[in-house]
N, C-alpha and C. Protein backbone atom coordinates (compact mmCIF):
# COMPACT_ATOMS: atom_id res chain seq x y z
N UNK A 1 -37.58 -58.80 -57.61
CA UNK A 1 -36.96 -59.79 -58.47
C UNK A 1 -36.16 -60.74 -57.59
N UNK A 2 -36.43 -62.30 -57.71
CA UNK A 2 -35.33 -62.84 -57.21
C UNK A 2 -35.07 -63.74 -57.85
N UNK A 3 -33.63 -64.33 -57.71
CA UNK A 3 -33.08 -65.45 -58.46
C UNK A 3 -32.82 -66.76 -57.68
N UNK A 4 -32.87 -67.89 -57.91
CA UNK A 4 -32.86 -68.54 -57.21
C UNK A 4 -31.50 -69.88 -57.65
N UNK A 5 -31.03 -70.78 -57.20
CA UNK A 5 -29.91 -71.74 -57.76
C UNK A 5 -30.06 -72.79 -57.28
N UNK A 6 -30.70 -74.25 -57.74
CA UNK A 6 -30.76 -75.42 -57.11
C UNK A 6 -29.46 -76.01 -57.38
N UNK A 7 -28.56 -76.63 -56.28
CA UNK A 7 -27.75 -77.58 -57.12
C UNK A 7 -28.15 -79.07 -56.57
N UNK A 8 -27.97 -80.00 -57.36
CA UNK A 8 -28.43 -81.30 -56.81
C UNK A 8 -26.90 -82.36 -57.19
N UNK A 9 -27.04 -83.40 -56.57
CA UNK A 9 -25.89 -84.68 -57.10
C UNK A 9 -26.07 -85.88 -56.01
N UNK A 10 -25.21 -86.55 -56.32
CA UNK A 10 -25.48 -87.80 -55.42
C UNK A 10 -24.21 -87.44 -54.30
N UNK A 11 -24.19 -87.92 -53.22
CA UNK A 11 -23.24 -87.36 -52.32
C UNK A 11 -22.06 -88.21 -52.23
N UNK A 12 -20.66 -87.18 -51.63
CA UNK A 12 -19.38 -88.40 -52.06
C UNK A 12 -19.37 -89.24 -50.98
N UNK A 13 -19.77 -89.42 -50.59
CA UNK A 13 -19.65 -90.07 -49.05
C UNK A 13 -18.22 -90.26 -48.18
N UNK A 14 -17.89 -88.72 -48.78
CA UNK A 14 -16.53 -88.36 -47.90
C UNK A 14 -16.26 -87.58 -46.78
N UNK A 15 -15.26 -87.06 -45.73
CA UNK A 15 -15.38 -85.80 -44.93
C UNK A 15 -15.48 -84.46 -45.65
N UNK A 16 -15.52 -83.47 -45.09
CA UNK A 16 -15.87 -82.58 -45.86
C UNK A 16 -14.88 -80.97 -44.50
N UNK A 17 -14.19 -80.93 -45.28
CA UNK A 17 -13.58 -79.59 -44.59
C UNK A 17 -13.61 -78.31 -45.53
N UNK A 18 -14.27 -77.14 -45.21
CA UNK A 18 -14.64 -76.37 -45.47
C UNK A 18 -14.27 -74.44 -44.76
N UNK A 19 -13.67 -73.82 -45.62
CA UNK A 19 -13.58 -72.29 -44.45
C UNK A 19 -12.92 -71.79 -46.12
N UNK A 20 -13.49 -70.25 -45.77
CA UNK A 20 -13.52 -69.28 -46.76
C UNK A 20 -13.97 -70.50 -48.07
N UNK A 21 -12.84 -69.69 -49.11
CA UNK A 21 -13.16 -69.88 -50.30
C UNK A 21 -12.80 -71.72 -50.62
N UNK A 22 -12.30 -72.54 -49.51
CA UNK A 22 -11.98 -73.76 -49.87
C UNK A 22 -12.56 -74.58 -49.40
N UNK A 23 -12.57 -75.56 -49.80
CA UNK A 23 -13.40 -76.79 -49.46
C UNK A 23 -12.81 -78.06 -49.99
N UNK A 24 -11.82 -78.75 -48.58
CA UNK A 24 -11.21 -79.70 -48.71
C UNK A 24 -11.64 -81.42 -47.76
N UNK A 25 -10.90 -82.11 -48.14
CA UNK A 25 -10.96 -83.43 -47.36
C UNK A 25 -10.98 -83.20 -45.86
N UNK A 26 -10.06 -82.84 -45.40
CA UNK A 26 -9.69 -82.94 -44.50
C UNK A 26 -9.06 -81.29 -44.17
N UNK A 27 -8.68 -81.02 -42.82
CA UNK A 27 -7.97 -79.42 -42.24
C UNK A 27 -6.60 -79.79 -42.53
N UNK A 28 -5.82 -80.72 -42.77
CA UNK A 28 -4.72 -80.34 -43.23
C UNK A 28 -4.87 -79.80 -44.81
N UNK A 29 -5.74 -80.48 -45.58
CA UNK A 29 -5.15 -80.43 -46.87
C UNK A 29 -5.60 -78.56 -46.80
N UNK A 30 -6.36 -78.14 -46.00
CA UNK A 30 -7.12 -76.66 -45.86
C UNK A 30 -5.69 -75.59 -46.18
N UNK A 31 -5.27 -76.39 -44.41
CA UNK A 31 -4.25 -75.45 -44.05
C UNK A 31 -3.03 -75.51 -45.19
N UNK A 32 -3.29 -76.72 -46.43
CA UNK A 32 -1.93 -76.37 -47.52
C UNK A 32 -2.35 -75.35 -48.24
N UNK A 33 -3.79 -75.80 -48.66
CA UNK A 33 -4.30 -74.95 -49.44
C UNK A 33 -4.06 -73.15 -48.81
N UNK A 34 -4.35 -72.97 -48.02
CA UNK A 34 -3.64 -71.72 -47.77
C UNK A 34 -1.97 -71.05 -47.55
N UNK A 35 -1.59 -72.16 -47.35
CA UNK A 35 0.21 -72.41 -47.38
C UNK A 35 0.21 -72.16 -48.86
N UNK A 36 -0.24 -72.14 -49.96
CA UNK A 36 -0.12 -72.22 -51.40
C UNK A 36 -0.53 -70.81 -51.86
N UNK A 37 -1.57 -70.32 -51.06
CA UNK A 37 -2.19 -69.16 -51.98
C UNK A 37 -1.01 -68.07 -51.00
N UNK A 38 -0.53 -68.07 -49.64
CA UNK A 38 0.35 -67.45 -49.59
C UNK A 38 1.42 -67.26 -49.94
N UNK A 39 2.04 -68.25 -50.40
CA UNK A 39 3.01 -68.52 -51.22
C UNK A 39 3.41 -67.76 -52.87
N UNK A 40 1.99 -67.77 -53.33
CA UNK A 40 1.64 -67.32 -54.54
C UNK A 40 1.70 -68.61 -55.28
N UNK A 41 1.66 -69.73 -55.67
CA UNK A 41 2.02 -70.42 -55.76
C UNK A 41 0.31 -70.82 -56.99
N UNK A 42 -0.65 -70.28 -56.55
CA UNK A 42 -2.07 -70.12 -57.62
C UNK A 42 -1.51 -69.14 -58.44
N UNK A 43 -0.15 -68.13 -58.17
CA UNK A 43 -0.81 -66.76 -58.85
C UNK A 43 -0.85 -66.06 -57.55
N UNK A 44 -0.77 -64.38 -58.13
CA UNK A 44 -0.94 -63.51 -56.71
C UNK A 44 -2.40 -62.23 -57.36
N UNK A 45 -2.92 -62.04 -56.31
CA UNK A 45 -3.78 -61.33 -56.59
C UNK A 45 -3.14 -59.76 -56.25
N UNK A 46 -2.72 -58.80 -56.49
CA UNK A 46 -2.59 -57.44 -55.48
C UNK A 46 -3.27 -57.13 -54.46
N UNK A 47 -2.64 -57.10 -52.85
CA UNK A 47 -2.92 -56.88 -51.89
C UNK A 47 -3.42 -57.85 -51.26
N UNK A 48 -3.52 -59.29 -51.33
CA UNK A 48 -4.17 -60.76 -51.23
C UNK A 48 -3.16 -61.09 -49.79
N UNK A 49 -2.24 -60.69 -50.29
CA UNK A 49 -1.05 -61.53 -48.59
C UNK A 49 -1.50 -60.46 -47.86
N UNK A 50 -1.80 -59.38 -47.75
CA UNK A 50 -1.83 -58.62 -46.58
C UNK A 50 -3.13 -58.87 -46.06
N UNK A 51 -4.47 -58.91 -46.67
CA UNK A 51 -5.60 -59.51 -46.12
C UNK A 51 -5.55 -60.67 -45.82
N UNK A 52 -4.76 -61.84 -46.31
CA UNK A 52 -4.92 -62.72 -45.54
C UNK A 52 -3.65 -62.74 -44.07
N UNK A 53 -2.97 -61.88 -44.19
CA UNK A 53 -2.22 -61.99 -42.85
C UNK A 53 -3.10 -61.43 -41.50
N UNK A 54 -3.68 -60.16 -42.41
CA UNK A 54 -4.60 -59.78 -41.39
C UNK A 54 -6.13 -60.69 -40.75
N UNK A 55 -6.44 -60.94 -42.13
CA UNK A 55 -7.27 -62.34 -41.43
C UNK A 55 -6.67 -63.30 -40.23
N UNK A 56 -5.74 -63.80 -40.70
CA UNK A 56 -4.92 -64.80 -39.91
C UNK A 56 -4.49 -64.48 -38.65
N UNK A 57 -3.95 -62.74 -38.01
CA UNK A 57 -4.25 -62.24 -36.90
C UNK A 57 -5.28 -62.09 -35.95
N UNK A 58 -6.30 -62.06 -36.92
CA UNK A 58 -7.26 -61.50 -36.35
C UNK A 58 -8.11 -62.28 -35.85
N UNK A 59 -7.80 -63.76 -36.63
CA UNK A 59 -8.53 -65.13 -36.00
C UNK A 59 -7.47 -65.84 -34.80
N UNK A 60 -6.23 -65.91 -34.67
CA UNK A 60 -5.37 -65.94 -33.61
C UNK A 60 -6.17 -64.99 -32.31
N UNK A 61 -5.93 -63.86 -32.55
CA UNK A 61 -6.23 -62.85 -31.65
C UNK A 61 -7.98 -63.31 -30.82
N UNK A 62 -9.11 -63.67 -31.51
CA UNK A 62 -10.43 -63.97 -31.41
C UNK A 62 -9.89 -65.48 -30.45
N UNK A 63 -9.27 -66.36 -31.05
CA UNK A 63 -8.67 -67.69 -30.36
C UNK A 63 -8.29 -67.42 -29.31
N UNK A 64 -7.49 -66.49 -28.83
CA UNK A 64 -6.72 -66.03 -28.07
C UNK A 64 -7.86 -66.19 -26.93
N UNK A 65 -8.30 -64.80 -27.21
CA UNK A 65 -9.48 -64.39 -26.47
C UNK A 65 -10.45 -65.25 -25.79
N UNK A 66 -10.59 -66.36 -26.36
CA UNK A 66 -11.56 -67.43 -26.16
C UNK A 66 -11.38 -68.23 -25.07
N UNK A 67 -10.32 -68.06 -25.13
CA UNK A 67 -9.44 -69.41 -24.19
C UNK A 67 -8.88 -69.04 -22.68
N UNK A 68 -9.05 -67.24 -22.64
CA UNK A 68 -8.58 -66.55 -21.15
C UNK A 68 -10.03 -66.36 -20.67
């Protein structure tokens, strides 16, 4: 069985910044958008700040790494 999902539209002819669940203009408006969901500021999910702190280490740490 498979399912399949076309989506179609005309395009915005804007930038396009994109990571996890967001998809913004630009990397600042990204990095608010995550300034907000840590905040709680959507609403809090249970256990949501600690996965994303650990995310947020863990992509520092990978950065880190990259660069020695």
């Amino acid at each position: 069985e498979a399912r399949v999902l076309v989506l179609a539209g005309t395009p915005i002819g804007e930038e396009v910044a994109r990571y996890g669940p967001f998809v913004m203009n630009t990397d600042e408006e990204l990095y608010q958008a995550f300034a907000d969901v840590e905040t709680g500021r959507f609403g809090t999910i249970p256990g949501s700040t600690e996965r994303m702190r650990k995310t947020r280490e863990a992509n520092e740490l990978r950065n880190k790494a990259g660069k020695e």
